[in-house]
PDB file of N, CA and C in Angstrom:
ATOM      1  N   UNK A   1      -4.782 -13.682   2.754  1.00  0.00           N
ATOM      2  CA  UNK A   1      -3.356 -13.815   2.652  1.00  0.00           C
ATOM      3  C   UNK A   1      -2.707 -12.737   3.520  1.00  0.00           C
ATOM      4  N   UNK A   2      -1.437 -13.439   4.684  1.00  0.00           N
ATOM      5  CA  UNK A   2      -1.393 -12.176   5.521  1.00  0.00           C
ATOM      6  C   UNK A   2       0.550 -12.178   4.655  1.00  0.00           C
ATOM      7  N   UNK A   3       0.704 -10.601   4.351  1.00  0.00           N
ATOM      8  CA  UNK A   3       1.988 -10.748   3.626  1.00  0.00           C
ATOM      9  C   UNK A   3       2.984 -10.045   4.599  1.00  0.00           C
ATOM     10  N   UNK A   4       3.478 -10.579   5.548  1.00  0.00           N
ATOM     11  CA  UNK A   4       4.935  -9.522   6.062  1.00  0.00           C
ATOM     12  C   UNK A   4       6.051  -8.740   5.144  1.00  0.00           C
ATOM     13  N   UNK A   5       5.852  -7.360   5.179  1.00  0.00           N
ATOM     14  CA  UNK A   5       6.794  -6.983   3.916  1.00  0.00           C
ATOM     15  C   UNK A   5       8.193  -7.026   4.267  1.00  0.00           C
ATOM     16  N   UNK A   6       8.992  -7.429   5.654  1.00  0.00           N
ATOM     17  CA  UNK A   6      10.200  -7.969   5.604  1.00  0.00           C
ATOM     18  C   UNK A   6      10.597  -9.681   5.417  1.00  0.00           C
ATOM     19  N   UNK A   7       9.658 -10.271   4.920  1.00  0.00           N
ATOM     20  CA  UNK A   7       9.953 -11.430   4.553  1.00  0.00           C
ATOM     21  C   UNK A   7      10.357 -10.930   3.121  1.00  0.00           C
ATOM     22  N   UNK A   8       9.960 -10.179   2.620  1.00  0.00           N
ATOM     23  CA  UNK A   8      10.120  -9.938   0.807  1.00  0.00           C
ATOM     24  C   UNK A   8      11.296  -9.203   0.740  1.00  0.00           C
ATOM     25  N   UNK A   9      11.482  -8.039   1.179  1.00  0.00           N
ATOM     26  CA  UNK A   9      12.110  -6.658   1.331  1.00  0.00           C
ATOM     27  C   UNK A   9      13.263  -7.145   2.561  1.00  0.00           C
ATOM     28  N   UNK A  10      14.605  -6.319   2.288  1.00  0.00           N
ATOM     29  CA  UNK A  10      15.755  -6.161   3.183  1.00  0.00           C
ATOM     30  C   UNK A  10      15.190  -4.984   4.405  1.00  0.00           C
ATOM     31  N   UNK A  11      14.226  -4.156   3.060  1.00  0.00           N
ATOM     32  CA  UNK A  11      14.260  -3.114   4.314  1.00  0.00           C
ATOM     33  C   UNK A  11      13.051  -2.095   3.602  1.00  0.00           C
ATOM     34  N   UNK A  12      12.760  -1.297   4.232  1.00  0.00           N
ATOM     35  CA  UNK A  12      10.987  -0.639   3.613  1.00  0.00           C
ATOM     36  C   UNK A  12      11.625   0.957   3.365  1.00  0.00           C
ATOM     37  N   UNK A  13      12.674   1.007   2.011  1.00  0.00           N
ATOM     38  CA  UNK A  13      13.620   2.371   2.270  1.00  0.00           C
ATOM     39  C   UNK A  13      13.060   3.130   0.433  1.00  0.00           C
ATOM     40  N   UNK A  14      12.766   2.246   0.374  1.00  0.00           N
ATOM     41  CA  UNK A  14      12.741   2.674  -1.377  1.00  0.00           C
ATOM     42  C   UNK A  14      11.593   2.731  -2.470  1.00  0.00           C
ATOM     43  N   UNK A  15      11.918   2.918  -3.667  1.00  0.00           N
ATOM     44  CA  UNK A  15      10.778   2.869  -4.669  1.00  0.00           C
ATOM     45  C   UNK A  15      10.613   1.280  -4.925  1.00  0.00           C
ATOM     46  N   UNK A  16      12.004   1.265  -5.157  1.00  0.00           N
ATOM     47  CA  UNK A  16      12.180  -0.481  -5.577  1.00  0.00           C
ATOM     48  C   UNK A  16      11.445  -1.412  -4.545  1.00  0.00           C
ATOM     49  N   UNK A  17      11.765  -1.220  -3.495  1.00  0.00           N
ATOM     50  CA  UNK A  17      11.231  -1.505  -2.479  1.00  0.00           C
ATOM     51  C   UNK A  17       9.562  -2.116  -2.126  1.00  0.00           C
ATOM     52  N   UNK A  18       9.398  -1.047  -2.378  1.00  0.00           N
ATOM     53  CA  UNK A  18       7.932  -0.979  -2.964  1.00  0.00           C
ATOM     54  C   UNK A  18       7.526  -1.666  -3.380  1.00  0.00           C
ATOM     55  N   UNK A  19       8.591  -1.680  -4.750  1.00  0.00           N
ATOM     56  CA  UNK A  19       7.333  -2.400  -5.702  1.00  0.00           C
ATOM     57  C   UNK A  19       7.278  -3.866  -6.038  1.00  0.00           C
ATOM     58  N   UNK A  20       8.510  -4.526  -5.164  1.00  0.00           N
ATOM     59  CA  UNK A  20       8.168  -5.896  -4.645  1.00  0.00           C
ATOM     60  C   UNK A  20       6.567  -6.116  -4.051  1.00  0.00           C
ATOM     61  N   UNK A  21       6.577  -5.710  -3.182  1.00  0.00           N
ATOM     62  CA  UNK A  21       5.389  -5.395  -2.516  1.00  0.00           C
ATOM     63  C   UNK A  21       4.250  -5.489  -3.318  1.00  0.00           C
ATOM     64  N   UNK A  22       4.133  -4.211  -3.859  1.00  0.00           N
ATOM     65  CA  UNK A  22       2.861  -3.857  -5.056  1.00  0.00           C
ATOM     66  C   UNK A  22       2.885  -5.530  -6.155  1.00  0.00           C
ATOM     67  N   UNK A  23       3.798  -6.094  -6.349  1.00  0.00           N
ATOM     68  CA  UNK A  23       3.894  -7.338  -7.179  1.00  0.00           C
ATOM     69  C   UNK A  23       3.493  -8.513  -6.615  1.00  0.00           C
ATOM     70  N   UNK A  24       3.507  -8.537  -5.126  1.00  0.00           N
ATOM     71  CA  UNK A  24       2.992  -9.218  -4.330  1.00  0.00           C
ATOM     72  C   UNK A  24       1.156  -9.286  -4.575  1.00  0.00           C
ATOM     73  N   UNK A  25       0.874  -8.099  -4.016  1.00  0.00           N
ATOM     74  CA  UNK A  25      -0.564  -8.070  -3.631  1.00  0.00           C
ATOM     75  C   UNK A  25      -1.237  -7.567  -4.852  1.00  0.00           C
ATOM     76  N   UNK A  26      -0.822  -6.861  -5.742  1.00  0.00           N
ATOM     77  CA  UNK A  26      -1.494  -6.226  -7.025  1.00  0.00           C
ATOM     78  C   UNK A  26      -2.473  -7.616  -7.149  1.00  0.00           C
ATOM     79  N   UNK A  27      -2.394  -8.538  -7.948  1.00  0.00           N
ATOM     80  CA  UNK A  27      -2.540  -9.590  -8.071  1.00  0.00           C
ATOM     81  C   UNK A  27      -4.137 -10.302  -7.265  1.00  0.00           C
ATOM     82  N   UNK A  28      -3.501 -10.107  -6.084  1.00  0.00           N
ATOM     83  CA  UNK A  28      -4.839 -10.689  -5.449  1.00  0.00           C
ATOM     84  C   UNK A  28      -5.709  -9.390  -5.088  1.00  0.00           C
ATOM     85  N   UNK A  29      -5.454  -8.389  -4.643  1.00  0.00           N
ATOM     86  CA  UNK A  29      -6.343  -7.110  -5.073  1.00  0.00           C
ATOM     87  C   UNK A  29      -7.372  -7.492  -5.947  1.00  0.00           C
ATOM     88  N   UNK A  30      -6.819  -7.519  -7.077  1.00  0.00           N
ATOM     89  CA  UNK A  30      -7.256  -7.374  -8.578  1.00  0.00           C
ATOM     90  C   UNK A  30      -8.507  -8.690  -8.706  1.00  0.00           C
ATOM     91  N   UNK A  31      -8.308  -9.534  -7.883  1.00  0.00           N
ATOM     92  CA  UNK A  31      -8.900 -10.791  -8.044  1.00  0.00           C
ATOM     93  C   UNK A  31      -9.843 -10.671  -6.880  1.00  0.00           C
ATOM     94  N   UNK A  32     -10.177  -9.526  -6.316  1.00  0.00           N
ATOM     95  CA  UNK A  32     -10.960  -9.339  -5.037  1.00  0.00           C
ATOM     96  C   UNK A  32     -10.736 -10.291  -3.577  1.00  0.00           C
ATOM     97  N   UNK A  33      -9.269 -10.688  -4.124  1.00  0.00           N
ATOM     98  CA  UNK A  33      -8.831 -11.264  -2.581  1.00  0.00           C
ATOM     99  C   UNK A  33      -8.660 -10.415  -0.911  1.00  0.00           C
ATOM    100  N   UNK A  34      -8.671 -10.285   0.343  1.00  0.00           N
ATOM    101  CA  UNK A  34      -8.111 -10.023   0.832  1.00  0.00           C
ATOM    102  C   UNK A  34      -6.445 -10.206   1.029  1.00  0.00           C
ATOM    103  N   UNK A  35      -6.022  -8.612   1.282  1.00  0.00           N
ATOM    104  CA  UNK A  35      -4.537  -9.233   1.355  1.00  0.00           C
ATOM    105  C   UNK A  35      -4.246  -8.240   2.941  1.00  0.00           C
ATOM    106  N   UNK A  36      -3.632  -8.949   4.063  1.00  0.00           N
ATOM    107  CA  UNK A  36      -3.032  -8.251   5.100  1.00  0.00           C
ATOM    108  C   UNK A  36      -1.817  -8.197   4.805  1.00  0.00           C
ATOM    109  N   UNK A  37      -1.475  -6.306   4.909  1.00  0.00           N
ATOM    110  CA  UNK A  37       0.087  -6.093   4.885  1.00  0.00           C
ATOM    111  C   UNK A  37       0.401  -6.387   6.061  1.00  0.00           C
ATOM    112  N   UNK A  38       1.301  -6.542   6.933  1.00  0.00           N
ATOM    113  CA  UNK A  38       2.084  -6.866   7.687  1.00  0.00           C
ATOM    114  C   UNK A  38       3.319  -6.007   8.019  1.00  0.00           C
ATOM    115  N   UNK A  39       3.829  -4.858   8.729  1.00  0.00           N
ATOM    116  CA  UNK A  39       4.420  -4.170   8.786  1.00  0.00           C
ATOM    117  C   UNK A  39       5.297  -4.332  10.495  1.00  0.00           C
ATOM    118  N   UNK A  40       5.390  -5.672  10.966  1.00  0.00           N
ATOM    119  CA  UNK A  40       6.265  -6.242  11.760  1.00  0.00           C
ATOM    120  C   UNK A  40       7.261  -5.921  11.854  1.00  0.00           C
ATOM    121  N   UNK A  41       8.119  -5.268  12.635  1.00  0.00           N
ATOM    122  CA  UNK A  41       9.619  -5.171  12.507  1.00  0.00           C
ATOM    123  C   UNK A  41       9.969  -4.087  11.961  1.00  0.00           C
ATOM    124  N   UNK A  42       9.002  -2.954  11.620  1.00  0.00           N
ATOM    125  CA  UNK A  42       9.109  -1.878  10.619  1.00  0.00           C
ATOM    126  C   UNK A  42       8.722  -0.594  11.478  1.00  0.00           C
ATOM    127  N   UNK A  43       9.283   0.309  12.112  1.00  0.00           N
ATOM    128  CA  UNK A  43       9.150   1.413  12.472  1.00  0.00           C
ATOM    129  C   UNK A  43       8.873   2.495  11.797  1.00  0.00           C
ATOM    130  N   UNK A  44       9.112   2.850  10.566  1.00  0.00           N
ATOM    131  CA  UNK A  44       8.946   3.687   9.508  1.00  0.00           C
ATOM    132  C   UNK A  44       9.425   3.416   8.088  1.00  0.00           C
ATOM    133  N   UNK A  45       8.517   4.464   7.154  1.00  0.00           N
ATOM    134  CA  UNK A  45       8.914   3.812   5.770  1.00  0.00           C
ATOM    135  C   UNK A  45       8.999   5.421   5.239  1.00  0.00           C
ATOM    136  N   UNK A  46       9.336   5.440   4.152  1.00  0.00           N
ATOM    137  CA  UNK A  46       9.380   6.727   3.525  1.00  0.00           C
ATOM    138  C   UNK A  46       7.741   7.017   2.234  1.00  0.00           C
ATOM    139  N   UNK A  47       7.421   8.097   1.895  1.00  0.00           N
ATOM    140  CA  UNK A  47       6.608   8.097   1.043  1.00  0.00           C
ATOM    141  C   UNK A  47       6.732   7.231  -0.569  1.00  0.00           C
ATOM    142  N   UNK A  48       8.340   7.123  -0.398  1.00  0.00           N
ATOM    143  CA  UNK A  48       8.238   6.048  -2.187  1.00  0.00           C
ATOM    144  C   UNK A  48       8.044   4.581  -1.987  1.00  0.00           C
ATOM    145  N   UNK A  49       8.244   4.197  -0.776  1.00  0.00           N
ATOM    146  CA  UNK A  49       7.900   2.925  -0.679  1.00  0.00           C
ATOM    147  C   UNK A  49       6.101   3.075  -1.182  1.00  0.00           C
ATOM    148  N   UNK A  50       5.603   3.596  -0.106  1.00  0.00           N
ATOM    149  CA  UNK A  50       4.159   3.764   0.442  1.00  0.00           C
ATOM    150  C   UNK A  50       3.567   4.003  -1.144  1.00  0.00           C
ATOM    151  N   UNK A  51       4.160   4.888  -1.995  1.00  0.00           N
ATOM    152  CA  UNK A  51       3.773   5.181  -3.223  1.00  0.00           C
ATOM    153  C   UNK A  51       3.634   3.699  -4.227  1.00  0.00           C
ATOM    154  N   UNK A  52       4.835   3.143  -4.182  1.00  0.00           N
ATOM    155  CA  UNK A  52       5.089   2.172  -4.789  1.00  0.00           C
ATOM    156  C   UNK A  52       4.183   0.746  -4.671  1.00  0.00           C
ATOM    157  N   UNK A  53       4.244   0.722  -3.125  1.00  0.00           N
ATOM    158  CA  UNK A  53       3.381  -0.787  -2.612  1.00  0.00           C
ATOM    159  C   UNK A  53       1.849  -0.400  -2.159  1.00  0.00           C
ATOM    160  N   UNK A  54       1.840   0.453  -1.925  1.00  0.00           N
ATOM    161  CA  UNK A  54       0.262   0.494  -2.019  1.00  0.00           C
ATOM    162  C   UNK A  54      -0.487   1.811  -2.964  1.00  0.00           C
ATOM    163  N   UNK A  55       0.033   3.248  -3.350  1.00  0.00           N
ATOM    164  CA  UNK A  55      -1.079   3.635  -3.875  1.00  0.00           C
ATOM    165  C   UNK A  55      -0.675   3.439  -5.382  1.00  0.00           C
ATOM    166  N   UNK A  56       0.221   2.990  -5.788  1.00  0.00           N
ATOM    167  CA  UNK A  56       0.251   2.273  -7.327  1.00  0.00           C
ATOM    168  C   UNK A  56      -1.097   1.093  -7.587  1.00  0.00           C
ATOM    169  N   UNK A  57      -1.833   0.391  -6.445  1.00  0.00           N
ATOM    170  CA  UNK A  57      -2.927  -0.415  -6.517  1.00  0.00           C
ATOM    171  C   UNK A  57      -3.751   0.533  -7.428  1.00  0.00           C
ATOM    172  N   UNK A  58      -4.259   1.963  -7.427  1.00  0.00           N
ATOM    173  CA  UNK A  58      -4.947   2.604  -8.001  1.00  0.00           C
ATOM    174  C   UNK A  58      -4.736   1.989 -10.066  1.00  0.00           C
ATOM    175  N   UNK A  59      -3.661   1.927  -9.976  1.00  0.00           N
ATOM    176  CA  UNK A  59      -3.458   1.294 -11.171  1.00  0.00           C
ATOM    177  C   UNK A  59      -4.420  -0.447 -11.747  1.00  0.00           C
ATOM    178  N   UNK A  60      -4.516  -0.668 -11.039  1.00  0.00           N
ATOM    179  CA  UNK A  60      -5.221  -1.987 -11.040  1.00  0.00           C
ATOM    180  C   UNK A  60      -6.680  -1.989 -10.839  1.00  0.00           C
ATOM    181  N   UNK A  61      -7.132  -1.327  -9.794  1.00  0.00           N
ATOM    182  CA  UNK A  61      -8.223  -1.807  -9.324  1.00  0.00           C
ATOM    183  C   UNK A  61      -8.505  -0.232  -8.348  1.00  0.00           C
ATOM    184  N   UNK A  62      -9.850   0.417  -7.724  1.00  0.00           N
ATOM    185  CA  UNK A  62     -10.439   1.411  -7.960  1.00  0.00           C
ATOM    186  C   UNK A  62     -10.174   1.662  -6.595  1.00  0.00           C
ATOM    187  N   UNK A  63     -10.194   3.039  -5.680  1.00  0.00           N
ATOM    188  CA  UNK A  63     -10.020   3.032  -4.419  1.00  0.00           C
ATOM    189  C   UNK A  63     -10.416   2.667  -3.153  1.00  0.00           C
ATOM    190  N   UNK A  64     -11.922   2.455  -3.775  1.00  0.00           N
ATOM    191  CA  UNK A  64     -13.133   1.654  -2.974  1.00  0.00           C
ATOM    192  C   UNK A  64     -12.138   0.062  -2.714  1.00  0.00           C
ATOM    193  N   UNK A  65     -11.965  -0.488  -4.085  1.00  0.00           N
ATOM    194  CA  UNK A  65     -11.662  -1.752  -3.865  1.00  0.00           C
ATOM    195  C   UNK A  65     -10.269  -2.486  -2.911  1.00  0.00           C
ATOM    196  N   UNK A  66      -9.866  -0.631  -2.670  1.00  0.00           N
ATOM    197  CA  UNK A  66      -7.987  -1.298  -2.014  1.00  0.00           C
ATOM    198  C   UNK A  66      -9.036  -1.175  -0.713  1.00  0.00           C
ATOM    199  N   UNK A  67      -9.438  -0.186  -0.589  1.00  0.00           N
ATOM    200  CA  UNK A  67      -9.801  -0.206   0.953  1.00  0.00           C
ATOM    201  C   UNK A  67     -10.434  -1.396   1.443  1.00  0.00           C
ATOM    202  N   UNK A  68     -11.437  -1.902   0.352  1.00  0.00           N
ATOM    203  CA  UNK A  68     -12.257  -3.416   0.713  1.00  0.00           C
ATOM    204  C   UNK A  68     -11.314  -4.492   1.229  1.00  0.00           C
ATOM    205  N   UNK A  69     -10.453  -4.424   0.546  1.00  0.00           N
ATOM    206  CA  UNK A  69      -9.264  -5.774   0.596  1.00  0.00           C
ATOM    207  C   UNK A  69      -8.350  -6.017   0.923  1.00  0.00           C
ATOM    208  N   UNK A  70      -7.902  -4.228   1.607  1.00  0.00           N
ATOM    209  CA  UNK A  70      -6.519  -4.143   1.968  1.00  0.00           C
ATOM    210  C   UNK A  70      -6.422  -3.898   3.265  1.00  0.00           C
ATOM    211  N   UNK A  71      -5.465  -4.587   4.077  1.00  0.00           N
ATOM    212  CA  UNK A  71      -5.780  -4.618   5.450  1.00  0.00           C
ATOM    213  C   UNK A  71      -4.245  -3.976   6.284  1.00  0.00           C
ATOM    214  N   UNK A  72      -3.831  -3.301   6.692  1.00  0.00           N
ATOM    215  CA  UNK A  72      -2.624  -3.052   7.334  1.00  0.00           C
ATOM    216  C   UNK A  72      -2.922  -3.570   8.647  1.00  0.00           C
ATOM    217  N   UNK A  73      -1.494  -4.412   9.110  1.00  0.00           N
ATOM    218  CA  UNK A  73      -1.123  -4.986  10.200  1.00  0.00           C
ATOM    219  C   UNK A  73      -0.152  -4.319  11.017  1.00  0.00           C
ATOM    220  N   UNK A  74       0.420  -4.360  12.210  1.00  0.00           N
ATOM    221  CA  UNK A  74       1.151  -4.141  13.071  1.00  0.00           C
ATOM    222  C   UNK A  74       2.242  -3.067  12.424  1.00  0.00           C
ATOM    223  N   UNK A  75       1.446  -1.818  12.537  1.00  0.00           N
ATOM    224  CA  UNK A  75       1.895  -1.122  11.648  1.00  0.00           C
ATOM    225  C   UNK A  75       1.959   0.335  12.593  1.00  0.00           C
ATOM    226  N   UNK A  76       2.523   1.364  12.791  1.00  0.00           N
ATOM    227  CA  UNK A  76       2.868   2.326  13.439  1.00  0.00           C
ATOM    228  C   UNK A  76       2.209   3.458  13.228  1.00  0.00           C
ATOM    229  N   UNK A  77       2.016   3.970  14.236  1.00  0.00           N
ATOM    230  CA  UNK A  77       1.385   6.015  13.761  1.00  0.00           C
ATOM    231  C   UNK A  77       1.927   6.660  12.598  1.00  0.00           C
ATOM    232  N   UNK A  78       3.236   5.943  12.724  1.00  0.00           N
ATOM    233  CA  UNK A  78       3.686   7.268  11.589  1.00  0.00           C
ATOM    234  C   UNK A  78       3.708   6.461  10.063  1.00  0.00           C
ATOM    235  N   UNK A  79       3.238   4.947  10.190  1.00  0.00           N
ATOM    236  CA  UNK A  79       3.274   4.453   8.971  1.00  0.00           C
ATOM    237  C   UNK A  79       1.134   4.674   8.077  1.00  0.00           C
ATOM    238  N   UNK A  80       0.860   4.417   9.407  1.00  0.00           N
ATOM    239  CA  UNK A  80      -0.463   4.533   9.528  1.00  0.00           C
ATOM    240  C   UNK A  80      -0.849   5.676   8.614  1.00  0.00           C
ATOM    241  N   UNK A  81      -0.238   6.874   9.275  1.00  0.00           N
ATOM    242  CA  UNK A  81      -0.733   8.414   8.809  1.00  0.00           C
ATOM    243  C   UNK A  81      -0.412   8.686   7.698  1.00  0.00           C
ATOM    244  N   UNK A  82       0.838   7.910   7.217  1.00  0.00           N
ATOM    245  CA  UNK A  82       1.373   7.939   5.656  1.00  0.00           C
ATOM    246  C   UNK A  82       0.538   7.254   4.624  1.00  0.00           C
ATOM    247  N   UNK A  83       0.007   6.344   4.883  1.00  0.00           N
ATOM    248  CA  UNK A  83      -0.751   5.457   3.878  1.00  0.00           C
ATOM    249  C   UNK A  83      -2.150   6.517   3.839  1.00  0.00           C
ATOM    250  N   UNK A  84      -2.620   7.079   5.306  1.00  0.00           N
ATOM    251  CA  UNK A  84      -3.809   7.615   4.958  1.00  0.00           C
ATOM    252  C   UNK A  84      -3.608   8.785   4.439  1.00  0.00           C
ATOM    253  N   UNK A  85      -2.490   9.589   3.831  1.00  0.00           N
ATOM    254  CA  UNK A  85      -2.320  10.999   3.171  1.00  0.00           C
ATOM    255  C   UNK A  85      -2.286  10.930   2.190  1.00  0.00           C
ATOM    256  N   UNK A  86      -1.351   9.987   1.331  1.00  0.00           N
ATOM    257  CA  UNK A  86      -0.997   9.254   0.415  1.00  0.00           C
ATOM    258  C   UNK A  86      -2.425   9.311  -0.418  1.00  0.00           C
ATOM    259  N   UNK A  87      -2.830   8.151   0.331  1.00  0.00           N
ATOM    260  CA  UNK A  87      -4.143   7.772  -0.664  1.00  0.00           C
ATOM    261  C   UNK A  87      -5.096   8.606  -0.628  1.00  0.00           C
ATOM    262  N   UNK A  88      -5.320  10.193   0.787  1.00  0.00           N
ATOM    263  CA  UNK A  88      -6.169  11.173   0.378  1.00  0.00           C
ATOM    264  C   UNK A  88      -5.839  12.018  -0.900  1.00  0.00           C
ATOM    265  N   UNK A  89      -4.424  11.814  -1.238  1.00  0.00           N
ATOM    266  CA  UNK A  89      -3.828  12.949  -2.105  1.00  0.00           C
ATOM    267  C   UNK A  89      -4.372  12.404  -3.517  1.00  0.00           C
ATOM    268  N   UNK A  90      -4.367  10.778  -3.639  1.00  0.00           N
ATOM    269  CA  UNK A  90      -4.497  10.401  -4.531  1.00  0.00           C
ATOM    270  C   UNK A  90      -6.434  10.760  -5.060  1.00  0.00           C
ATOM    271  N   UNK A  91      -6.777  10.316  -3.846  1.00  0.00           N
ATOM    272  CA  UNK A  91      -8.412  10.647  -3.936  1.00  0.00           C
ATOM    273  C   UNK A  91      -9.131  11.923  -4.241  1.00  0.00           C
ATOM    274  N   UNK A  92      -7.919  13.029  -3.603  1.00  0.00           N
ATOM    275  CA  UNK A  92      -8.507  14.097  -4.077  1.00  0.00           C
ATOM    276  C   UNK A  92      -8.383  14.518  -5.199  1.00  0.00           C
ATOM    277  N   UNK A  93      -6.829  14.236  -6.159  1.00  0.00           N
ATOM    278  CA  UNK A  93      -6.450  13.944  -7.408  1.00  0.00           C
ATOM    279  C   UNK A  93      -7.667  13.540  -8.408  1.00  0.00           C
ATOM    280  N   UNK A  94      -8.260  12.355  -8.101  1.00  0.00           N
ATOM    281  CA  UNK A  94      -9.214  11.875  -8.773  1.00  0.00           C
ATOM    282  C   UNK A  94     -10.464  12.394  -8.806  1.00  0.00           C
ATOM    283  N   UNK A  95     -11.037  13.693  -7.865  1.00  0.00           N
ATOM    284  CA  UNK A  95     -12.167  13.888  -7.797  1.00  0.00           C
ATOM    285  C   UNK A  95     -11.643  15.158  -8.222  1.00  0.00           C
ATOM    286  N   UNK A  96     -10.370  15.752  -8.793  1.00  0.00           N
ATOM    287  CA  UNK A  96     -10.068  17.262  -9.369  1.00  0.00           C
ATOM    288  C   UNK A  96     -10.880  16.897 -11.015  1.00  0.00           C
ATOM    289  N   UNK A  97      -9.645  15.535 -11.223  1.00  0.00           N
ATOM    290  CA  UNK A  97     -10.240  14.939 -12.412  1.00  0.00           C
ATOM    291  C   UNK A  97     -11.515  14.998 -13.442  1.00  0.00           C
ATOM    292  N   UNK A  98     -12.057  14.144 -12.176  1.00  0.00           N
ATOM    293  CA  UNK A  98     -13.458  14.646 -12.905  1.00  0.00           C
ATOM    294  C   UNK A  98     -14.174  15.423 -12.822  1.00  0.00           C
ATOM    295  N   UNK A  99     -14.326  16.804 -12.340  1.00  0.00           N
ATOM    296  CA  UNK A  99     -14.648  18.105 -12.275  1.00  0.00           C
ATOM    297  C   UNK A  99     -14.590  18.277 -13.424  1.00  0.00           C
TER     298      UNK A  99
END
């Protein structure tokens, strides 16, 4: 499933934002679907989107499994570098955890 997040979204500015998104793909995540985000038309997003639509997946399903299934599309350096901090922060979070 390839999902453009301005077909859903006015605009990639918010939490709310987000979590259209995350309501989108949670779903097939969870069901071990592939899902391509699609970030067309999108030059930058802020960290609450990024929080909201993708590392809220941690909620569902395990970090191994977003990476298996989750695919970013036409998507920018600076959106790129956000998703990959994001989800290191979250990863390292999880390995404080279980220490």
């Amino acid at each position: 499933m390839v999902i453009r997040v301005l077909d859903f979204v006015k605009e990639c500015a918010t939490y709310a934002d987000g979590e259209v998104i995350f309501k989108l793909i949670a779903p097939s995540i969870k069901n071990g679907e592939d899902v391509v985000l699609s970030f067309d038309g999108v030059d930058a997003v802020p960290s609450a989107f990024i929080n909201a639509s993708i590392v809220r997946l941690v909620e569902v399903v395990d970090l191994d499994q977003i990476r298996l299934h989750l695919k970013v599309a036409n998507s920018t350096k600076q959106i790129n570098e956000l998703i990959k901090s994001r989800i290191a922060f979250v990863e390292s979070q999880s390995i404080q955890s279980k220490s």
